[in-house]
Protein backbone atom coordinates (compact mmCIF):
# COMPACT_ATOMS: atom_id res chain seq x y z
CA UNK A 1 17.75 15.14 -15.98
CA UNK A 2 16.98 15.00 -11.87
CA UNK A 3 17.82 18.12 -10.56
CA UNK A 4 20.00 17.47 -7.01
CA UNK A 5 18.42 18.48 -4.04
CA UNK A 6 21.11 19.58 -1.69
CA UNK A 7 19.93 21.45 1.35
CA UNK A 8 17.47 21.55 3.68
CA UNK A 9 15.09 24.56 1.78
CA UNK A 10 15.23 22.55 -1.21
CA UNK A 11 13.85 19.77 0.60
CA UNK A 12 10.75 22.33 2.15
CA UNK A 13 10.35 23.80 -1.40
CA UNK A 14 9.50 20.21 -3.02
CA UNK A 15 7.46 18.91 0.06
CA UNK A 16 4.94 21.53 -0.43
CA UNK A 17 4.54 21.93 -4.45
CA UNK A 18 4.09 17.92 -3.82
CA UNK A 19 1.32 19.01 -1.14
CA UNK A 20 -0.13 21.52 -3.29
CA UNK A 21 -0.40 19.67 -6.29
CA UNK A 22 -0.52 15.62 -5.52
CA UNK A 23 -3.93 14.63 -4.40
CA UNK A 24 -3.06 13.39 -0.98
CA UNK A 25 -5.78 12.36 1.36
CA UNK A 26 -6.19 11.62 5.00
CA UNK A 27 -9.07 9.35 4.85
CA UNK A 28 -8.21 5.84 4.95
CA UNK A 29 -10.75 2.71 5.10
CA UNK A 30 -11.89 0.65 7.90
CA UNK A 31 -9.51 -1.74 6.98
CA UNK A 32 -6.65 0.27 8.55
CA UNK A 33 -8.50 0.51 11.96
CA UNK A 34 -7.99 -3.17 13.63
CA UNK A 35 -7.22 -3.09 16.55
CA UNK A 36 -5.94 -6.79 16.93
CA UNK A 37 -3.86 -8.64 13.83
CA UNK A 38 -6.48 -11.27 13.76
CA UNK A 39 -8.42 -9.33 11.87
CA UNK A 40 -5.53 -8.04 9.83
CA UNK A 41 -4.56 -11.90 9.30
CA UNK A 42 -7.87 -12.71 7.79
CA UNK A 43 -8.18 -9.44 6.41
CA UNK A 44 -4.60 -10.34 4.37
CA UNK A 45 -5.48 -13.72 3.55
CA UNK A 46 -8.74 -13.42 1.99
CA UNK A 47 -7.79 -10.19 -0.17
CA UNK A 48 -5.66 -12.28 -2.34
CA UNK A 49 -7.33 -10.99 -5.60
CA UNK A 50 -10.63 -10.49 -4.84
CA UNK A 51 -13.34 -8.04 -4.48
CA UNK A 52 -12.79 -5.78 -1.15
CA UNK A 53 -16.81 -6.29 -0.43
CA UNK A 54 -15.91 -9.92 0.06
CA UNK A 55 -13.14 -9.26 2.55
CA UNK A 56 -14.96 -7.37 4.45
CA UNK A 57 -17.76 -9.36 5.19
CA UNK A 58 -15.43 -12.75 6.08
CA UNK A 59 -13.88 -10.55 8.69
CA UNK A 60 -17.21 -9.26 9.87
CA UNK A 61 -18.80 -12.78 9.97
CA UNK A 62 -15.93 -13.56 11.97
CA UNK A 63 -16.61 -10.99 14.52
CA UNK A 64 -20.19 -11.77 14.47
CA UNK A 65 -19.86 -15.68 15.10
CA UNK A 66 -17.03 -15.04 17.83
CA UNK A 67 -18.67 -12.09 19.37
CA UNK A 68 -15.70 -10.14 18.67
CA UNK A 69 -15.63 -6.01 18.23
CA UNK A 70 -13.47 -5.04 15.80
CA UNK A 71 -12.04 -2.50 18.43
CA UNK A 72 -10.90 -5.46 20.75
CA UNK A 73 -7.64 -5.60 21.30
CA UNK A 74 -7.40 -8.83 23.47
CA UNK A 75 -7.80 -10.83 20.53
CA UNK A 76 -4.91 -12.69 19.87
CA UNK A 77 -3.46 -14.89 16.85
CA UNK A 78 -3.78 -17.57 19.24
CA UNK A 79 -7.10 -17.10 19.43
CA UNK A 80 -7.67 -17.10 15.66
CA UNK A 81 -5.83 -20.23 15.58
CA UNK A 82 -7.60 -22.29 18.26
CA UNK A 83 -10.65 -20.80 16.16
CA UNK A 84 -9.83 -22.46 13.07
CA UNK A 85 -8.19 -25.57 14.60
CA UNK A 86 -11.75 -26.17 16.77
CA UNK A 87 -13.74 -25.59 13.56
CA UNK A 88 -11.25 -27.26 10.94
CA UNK A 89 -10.43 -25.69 8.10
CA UNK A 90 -12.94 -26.32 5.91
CA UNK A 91 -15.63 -25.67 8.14
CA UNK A 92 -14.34 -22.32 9.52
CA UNK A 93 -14.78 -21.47 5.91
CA UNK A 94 -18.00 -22.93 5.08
CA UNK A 95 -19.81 -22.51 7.67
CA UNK A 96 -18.21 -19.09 9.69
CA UNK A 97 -16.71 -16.59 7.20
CA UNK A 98 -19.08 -18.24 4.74
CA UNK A 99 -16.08 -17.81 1.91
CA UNK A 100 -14.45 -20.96 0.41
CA UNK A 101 -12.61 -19.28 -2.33
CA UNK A 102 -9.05 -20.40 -2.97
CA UNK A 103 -6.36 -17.81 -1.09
CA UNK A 104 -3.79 -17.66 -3.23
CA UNK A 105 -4.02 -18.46 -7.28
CA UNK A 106 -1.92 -22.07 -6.82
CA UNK A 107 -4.01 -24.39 -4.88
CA UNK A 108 -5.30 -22.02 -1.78
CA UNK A 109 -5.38 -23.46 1.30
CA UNK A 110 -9.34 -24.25 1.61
């Protein structure tokens, strides 16, 4: 059985044995640092079940080919799509991300 929590020093006294014991940590990857949702849109799209390593470098040859920093936050969605549309498809992921894999398990969209 749950015990109830019911006031506000119950509340402090199970925050902090969760701090104490629980290995929390501050440190989060580079993937939580975009400053644009481009990046988080590719970043999304091509982690559908692969290896991180992978996902990371299609958004990095992204940035590389559209002399993007990662930092940039005048990137828009827009932009990504006038991207792709300019390259088609298929080509933006030939030839730019360099990663054709399928994006979801039924019939990805390159």
């Amino acid at each position: 059985m749950i015990p109830t929590i019911n006031n506000t020093t119950d509340i402090d006294t199970v925050a902090q044995r969760c701090r104490d014991l629980l290995p929390f940590t501050l440190e989060l990857g580079p993937e939580y640092g975009y400053q644009n949702l481009p990046l988080c849109v590719l970043d999304s799209v091509w982690s559908i079940g692969v290896r991180y390593g992978g996902v990371q470098n299609v958004v990095k040859r992204y940035c590389d080919h559209y002399r993007i920093d990662d930092k940039d936050t005048a990137h828009t969605i827009d932009d990504l799509v006038a991207n792709i549309r300019a390259a088609c498809s298929s080509r933006f992921a030939a030839e730019i991300v360099l990663n054709s894999q399928r994006t979801s398990s039924r019939g990805g969209i390159f």
